[in-house]
N, C-alpha and C. Protein backbone atom coordinates (compact mmCIF):
# COMPACT_ATOMS: atom_id res chain seq x y z
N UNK A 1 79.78 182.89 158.70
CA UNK A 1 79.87 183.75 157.55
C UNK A 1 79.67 185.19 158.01
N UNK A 2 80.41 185.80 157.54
CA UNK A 2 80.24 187.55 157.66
C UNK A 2 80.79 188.31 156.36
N UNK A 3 79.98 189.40 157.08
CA UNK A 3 80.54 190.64 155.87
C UNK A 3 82.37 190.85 155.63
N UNK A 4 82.72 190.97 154.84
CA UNK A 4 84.23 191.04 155.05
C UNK A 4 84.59 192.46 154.73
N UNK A 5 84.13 193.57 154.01
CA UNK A 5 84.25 195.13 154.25
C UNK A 5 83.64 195.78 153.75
N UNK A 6 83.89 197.05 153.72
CA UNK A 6 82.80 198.40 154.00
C UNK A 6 82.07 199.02 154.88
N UNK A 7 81.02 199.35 154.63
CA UNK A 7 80.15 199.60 156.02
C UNK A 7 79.54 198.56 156.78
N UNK A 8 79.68 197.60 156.48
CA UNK A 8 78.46 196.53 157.32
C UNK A 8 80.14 195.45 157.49
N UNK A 9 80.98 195.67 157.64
CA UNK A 9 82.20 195.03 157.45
C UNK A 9 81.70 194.24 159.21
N UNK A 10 82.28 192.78 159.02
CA UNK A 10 82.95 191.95 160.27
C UNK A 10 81.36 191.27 161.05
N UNK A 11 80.01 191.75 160.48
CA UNK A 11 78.90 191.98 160.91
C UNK A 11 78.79 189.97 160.41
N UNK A 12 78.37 189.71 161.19
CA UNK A 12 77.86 187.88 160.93
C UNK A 12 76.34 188.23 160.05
N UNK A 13 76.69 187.33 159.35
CA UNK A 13 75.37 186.71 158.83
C UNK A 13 74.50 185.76 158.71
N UNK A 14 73.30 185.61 158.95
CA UNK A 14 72.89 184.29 159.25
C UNK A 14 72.84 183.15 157.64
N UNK A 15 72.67 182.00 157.72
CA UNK A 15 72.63 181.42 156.59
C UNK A 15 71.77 180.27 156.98
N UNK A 16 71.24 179.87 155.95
CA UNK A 16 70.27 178.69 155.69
C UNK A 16 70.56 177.28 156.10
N UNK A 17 69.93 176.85 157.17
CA UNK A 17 70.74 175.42 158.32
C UNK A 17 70.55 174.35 156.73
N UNK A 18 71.33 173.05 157.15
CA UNK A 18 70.98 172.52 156.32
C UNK A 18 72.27 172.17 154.91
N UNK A 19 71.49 171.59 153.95
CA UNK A 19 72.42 171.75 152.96
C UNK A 19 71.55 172.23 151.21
N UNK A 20 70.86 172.90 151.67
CA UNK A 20 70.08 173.10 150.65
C UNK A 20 70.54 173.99 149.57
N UNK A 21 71.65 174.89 150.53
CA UNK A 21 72.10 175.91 149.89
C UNK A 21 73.33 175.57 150.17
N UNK A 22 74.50 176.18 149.56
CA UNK A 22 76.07 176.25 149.71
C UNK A 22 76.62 177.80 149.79
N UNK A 23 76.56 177.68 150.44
CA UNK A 23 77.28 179.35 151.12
C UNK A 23 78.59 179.78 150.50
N UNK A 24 78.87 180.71 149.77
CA UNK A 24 79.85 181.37 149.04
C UNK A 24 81.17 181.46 150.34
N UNK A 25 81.90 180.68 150.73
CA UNK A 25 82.96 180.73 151.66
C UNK A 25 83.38 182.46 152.12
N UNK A 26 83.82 182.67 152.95
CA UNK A 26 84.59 183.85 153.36
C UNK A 26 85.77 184.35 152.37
N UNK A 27 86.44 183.66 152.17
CA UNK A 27 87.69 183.13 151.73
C UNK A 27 87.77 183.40 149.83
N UNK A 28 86.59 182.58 149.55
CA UNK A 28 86.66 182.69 147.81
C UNK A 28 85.80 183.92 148.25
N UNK A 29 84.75 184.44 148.73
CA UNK A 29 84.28 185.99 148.64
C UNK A 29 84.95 186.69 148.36
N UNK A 30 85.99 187.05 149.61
CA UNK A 30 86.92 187.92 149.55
C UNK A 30 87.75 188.23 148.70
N UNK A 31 88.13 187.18 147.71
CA UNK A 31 89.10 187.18 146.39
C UNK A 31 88.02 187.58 145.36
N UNK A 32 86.96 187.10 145.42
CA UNK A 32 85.75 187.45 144.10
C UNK A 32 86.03 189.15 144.34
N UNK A 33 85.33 189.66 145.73
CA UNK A 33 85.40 191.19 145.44
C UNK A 33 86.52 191.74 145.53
N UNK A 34 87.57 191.25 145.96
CA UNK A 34 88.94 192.20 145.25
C UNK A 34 89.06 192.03 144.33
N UNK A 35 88.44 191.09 143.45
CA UNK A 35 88.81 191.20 141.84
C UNK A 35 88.03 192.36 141.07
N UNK A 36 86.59 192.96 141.77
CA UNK A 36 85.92 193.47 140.91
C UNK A 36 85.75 194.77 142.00
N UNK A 37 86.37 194.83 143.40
CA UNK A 37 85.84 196.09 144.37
C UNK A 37 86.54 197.57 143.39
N UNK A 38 86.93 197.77 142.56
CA UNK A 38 86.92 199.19 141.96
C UNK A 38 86.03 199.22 141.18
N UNK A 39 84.83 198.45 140.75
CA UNK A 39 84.34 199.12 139.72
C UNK A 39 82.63 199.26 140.45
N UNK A 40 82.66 198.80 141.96
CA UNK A 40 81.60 198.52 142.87
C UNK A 40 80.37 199.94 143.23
N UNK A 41 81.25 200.75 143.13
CA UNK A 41 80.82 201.98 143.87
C UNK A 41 79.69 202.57 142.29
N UNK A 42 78.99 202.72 142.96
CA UNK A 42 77.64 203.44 142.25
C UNK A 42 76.95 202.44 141.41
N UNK A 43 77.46 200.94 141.77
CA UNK A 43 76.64 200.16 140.50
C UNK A 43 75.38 199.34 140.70
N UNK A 44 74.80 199.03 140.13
CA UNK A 44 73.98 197.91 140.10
C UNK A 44 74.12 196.40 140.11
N UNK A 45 73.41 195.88 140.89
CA UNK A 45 74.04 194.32 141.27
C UNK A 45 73.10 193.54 141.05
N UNK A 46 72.78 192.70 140.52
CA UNK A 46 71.33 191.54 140.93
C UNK A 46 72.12 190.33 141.05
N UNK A 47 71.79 189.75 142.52
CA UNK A 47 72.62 188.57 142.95
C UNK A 47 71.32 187.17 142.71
N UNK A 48 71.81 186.65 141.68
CA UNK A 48 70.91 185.39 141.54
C UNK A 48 70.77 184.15 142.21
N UNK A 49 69.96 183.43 142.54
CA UNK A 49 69.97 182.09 143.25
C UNK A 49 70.75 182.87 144.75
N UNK A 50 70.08 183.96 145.32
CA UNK A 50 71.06 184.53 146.44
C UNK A 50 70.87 183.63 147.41
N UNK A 51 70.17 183.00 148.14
CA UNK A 51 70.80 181.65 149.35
C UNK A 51 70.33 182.63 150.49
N UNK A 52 71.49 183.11 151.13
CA UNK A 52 71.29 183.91 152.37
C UNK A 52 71.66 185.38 152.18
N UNK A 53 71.87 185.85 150.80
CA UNK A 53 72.25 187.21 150.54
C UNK A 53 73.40 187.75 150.17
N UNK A 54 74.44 186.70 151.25
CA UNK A 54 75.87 186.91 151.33
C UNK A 54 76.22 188.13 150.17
N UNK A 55 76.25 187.36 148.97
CA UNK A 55 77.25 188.15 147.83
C UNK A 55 76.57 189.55 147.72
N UNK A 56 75.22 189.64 147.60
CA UNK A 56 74.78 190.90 147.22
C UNK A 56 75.05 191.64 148.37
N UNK A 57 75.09 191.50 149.79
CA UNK A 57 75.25 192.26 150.64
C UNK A 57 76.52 192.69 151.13
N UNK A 58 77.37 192.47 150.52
CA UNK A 58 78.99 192.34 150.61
C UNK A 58 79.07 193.18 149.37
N UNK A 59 78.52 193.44 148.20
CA UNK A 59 78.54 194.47 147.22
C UNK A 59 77.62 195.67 147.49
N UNK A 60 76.41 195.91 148.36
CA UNK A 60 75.74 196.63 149.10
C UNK A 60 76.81 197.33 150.04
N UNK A 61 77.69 196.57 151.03
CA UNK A 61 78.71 197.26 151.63
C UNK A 61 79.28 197.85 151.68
N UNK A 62 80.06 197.43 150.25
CA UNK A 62 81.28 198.00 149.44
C UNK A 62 81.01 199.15 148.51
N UNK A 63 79.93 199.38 148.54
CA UNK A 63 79.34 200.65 147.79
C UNK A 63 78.46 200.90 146.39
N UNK A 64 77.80 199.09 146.69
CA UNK A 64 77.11 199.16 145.42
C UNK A 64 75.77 200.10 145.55
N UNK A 65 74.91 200.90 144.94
CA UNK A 65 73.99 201.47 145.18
C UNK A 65 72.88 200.88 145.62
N UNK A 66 72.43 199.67 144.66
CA UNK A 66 71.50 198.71 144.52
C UNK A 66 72.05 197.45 144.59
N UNK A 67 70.91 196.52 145.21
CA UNK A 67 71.20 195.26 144.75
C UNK A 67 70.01 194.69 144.64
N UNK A 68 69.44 193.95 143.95
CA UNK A 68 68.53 192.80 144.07
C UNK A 68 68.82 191.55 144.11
N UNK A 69 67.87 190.86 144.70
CA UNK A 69 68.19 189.61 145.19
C UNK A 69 67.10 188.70 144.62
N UNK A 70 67.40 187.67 144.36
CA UNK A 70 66.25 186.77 144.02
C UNK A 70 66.79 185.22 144.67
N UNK A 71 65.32 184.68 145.02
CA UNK A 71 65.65 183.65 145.38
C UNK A 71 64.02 182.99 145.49
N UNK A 72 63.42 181.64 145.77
CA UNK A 72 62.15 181.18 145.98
C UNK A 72 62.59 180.44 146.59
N UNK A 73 63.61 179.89 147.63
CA UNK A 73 63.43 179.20 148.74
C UNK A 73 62.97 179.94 149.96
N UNK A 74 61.97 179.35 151.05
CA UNK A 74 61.10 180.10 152.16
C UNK A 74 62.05 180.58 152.84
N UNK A 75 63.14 179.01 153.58
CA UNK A 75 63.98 179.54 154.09
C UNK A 75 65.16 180.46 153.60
N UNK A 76 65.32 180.34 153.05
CA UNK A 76 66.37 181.60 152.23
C UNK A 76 66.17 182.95 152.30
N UNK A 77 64.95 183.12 151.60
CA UNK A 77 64.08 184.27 151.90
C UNK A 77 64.37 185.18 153.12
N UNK A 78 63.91 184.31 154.53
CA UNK A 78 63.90 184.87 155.62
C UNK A 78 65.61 185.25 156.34
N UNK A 79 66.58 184.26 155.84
CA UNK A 79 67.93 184.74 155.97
C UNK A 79 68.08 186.10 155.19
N UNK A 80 67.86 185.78 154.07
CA UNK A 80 67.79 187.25 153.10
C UNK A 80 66.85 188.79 153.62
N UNK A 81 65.91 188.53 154.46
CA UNK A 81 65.73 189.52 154.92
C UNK A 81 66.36 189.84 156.52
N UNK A 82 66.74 189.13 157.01
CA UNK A 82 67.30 189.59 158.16
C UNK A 82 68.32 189.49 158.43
N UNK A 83 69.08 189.26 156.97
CA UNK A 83 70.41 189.63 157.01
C UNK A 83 70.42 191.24 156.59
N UNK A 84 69.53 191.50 155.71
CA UNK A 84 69.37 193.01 155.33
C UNK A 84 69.18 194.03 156.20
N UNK A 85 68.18 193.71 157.20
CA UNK A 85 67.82 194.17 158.27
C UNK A 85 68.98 194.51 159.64
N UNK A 86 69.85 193.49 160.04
CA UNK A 86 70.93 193.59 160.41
C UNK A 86 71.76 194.50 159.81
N UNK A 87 71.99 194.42 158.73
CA UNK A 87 73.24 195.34 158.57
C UNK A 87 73.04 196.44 158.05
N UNK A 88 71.57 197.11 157.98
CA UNK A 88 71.30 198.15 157.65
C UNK A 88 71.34 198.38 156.27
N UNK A 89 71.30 197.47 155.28
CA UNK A 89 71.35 197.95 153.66
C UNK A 89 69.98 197.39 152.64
N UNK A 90 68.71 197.44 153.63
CA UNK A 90 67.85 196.79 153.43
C UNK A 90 66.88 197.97 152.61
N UNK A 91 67.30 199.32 152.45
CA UNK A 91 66.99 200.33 151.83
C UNK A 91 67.12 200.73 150.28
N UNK A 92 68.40 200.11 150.29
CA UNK A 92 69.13 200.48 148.98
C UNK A 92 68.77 198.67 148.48
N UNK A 93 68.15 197.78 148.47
CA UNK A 93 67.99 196.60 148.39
C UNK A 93 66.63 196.13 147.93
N UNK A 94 66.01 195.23 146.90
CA UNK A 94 64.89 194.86 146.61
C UNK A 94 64.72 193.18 146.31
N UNK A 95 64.19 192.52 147.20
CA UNK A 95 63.99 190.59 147.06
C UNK A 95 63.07 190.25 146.16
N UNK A 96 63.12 189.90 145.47
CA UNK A 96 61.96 189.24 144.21
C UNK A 96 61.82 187.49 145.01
N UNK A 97 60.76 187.07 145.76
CA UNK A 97 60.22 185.86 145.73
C UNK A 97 59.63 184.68 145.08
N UNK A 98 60.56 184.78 143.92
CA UNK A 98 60.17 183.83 143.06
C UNK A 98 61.35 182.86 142.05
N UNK A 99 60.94 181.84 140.89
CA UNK A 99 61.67 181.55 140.04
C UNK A 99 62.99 182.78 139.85
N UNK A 100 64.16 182.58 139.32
CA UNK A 100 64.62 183.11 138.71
C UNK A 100 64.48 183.86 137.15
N UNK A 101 63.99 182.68 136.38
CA UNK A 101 63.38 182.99 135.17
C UNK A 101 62.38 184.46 135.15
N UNK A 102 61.70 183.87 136.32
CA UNK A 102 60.29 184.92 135.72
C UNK A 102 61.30 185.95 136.60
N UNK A 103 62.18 186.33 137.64
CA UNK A 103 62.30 187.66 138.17
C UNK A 103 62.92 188.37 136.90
N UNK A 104 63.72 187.91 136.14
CA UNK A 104 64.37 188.46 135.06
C UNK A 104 63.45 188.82 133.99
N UNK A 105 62.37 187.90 133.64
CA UNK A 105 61.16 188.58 132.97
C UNK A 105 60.47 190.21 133.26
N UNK A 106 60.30 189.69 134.57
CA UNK A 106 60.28 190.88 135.10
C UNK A 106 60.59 192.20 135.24
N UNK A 107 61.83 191.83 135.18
CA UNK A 107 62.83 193.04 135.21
C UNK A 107 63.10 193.40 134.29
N UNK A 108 62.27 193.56 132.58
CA UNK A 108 62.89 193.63 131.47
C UNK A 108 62.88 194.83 131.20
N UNK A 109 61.76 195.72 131.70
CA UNK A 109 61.30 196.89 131.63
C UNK A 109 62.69 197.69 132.26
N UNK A 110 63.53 197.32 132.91
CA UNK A 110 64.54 198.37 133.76
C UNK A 110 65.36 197.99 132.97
N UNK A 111 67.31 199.12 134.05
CA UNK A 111 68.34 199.72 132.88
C UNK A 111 68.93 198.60 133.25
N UNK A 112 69.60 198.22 132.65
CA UNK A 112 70.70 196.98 133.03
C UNK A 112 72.03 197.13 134.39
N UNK A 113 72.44 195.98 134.59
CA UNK A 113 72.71 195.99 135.57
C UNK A 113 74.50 196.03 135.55
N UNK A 114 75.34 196.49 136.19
CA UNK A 114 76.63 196.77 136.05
C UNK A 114 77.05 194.91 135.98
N UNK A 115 76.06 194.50 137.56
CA UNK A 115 77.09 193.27 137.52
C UNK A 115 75.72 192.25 137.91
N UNK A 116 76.04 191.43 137.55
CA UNK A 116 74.79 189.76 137.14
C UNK A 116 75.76 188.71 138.10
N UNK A 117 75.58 188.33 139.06
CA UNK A 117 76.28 187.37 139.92
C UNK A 117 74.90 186.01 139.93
N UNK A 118 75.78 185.10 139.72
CA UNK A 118 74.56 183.66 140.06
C UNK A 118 75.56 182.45 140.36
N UNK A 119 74.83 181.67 141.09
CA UNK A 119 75.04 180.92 141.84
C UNK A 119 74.11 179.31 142.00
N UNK A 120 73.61 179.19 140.79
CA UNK A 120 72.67 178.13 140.73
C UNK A 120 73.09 176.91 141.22
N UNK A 121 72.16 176.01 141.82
CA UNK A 121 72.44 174.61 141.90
C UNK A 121 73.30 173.91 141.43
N UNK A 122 73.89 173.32 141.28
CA UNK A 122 75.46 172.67 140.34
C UNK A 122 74.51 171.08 140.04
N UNK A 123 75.00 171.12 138.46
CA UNK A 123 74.27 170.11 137.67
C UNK A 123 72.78 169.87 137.09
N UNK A 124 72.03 170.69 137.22
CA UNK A 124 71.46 171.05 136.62
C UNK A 124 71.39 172.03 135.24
N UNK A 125 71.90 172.16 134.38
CA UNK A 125 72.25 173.10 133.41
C UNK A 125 71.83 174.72 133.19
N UNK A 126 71.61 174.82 134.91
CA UNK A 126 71.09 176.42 134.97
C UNK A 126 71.46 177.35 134.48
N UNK A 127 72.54 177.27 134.90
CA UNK A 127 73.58 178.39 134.13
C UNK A 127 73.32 178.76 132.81
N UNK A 128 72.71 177.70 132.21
CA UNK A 128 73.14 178.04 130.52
C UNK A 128 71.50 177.99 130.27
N UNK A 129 70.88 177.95 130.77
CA UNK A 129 69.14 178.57 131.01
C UNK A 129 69.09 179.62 131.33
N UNK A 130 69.77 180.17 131.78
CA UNK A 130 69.77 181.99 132.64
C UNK A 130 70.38 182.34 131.48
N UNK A 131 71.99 181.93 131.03
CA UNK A 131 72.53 183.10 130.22
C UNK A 131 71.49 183.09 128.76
N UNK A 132 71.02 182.47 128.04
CA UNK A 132 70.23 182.39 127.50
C UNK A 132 69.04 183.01 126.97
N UNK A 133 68.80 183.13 128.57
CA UNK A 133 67.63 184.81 128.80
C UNK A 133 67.58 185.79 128.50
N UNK A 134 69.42 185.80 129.54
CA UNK A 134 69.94 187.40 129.51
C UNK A 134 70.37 187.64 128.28
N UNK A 135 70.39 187.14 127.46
CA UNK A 135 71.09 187.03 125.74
C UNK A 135 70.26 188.00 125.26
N UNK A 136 69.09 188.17 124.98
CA UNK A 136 68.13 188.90 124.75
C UNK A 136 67.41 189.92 125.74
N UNK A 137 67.97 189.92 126.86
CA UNK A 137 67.00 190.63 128.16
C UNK A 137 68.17 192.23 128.36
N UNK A 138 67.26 193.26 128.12
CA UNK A 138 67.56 194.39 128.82
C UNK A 138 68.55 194.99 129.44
N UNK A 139 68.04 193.90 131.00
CA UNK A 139 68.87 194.15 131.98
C UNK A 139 70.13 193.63 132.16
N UNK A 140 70.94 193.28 130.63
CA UNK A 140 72.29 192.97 130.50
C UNK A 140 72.44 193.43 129.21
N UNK A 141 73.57 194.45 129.22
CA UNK A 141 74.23 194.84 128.16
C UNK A 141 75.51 194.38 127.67
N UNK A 142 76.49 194.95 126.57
CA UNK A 142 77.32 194.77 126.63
C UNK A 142 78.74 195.06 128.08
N UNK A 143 78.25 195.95 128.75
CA UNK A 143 79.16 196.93 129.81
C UNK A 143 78.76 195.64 130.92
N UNK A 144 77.99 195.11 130.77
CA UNK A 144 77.83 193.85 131.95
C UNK A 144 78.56 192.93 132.68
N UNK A 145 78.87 192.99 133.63
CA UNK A 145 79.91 191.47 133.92
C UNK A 145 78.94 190.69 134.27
N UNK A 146 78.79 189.21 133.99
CA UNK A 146 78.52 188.44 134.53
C UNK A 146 79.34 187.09 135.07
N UNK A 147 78.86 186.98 136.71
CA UNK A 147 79.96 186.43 136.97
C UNK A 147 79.21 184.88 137.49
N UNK A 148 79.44 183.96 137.23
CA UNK A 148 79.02 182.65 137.91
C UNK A 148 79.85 181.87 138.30
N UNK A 149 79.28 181.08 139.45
CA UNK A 149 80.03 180.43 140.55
C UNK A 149 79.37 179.11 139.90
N UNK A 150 80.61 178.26 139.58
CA UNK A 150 80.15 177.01 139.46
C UNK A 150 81.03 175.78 139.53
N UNK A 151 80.37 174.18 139.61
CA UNK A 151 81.19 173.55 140.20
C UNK A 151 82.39 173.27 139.07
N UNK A 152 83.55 172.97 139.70
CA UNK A 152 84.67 173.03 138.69
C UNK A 152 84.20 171.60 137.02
N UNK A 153 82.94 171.24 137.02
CA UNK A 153 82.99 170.12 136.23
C UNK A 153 81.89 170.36 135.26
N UNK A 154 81.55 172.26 135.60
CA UNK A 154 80.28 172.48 134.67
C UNK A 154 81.53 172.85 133.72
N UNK A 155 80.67 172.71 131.99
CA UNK A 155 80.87 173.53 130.55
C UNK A 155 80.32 174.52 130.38
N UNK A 156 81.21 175.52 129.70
CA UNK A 156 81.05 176.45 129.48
C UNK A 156 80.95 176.89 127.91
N UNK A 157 81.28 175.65 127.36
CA UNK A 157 81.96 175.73 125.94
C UNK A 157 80.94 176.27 124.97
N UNK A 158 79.82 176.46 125.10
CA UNK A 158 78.66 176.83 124.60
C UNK A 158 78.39 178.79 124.21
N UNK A 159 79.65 179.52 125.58
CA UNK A 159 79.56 180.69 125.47
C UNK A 159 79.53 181.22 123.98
N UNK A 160 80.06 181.25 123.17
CA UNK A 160 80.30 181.87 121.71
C UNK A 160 79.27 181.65 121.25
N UNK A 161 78.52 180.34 121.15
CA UNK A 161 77.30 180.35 120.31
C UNK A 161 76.52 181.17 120.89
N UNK A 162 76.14 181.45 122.43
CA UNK A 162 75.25 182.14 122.49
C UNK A 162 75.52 183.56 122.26
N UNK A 163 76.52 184.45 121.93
CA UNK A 163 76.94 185.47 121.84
C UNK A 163 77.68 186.26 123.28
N UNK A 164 78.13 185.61 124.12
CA UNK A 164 79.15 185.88 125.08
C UNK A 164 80.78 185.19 125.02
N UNK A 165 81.24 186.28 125.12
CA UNK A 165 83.28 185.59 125.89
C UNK A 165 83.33 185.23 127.43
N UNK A 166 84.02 184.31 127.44
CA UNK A 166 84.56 184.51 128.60
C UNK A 166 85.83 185.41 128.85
N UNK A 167 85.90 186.37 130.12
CA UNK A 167 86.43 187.34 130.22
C UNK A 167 87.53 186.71 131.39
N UNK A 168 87.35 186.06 132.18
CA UNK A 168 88.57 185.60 133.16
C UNK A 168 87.54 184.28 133.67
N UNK A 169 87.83 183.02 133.95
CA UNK A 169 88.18 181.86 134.95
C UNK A 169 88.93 181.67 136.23
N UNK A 170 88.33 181.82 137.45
CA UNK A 170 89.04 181.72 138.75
C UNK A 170 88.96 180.42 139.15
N UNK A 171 90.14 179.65 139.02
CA UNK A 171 89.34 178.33 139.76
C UNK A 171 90.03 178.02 141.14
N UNK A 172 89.37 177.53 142.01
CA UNK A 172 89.57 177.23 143.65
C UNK A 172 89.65 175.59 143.48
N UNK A 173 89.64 175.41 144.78
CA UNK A 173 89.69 173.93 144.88
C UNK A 173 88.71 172.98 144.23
N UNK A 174 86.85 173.49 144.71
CA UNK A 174 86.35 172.74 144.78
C UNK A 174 85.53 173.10 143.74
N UNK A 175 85.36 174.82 143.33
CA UNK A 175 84.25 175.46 141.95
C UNK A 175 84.97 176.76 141.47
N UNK A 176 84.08 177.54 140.96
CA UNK A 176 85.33 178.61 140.02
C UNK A 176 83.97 180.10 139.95
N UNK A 177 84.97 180.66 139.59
CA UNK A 177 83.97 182.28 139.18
C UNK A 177 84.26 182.22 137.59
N UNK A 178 83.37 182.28 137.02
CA UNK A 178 83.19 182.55 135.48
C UNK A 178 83.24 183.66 135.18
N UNK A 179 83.76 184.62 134.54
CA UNK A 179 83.44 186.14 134.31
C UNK A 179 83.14 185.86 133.23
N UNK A 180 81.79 187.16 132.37
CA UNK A 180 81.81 186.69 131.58
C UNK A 180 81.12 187.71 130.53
N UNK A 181 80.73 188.34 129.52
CA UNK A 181 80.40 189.25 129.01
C UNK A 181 79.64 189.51 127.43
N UNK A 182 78.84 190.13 127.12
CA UNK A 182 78.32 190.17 126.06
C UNK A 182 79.07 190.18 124.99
């Protein structure tokens, strides 16, 4: 896995041995941020369930200002910081070590975020536990994208009741990018 452009472009990244995590491919990356690399520059990012960083640091690259990262796996964690460390965007960058839930608690007090990327476990009904949150939380407005990666066999059908559209569906072989919006 590596950065695929900007400043930290072609730079490897380390990732979490194992299968604990599922690594955002090179391949569907690269199509995720050409779908959204014009609106990258000066924004805010919080990459959820981040794994080894990948996505947030590939929007760090590309000219996001900020990113935060959250994650509470140990090993993850330590990919996540020394992937930061490597590519030099460990400045403009902040790791919350914990639940997801509570980092977003957390964060209620701040401005919202341009773009909400997550990546939860597949089959567990995370997804629709997070958006849920953000329904009421701050740090997502209407101007928000939120984008989730999930396996092609999660529902989504629930969006309207909670007060979100879906804005575009990417689907790949094996899972899809949800876009998705207040």
């Amino acid at each position: 896995m590596r950065v695929i452009a900007g400043t930290a472009r072609h730079l490897p990244l380390k990732t979490v041995e194992g299968d604990a995590t599922r690594p955002t491919t090179d391949r569907i990356k690269e199509t995720l941020f050409n779908m959204i690399q014009n609106d990258l520059g000066g924004c805010r990012f919080l990459d959820l369930f981040s794994g080894s960083g990948a996505i947030g640091i590939e929007a760090l690259s590309r000219g996001a200002a900020e990113a935060v990262f959250v994650e509470n796996a140990g090993k993850a964690l330590g990919c996540i910081e020394q992937n930061l460390s490597f590519t030099k965007l460990k400045e403009r960058s902040r790791v919350y070590s914990c639940d997801v839930m509570d980092a977003i608690r957390k964060m209620n007090g701040e401005e919202p975020f341009d773009f909400i990327f997550m990546d939860p476990p597949y089959g567990r009904g995370l997804e629709r536990e997070v958006l849920e949150l953000l329904r009421d939380s701050p740090i997502a407005d209407q101007c928000t994208s939120i984008i989730v990666e999930a396996s092609l066999e999660t529902k989504f059908d629930y969006l309207e009741e909670l007060g979100y559209q879906m804005v575009k569906y990417k689907k790949y072989k094996t899972n899809a990018h949800i876009f998705i919006k207040k």
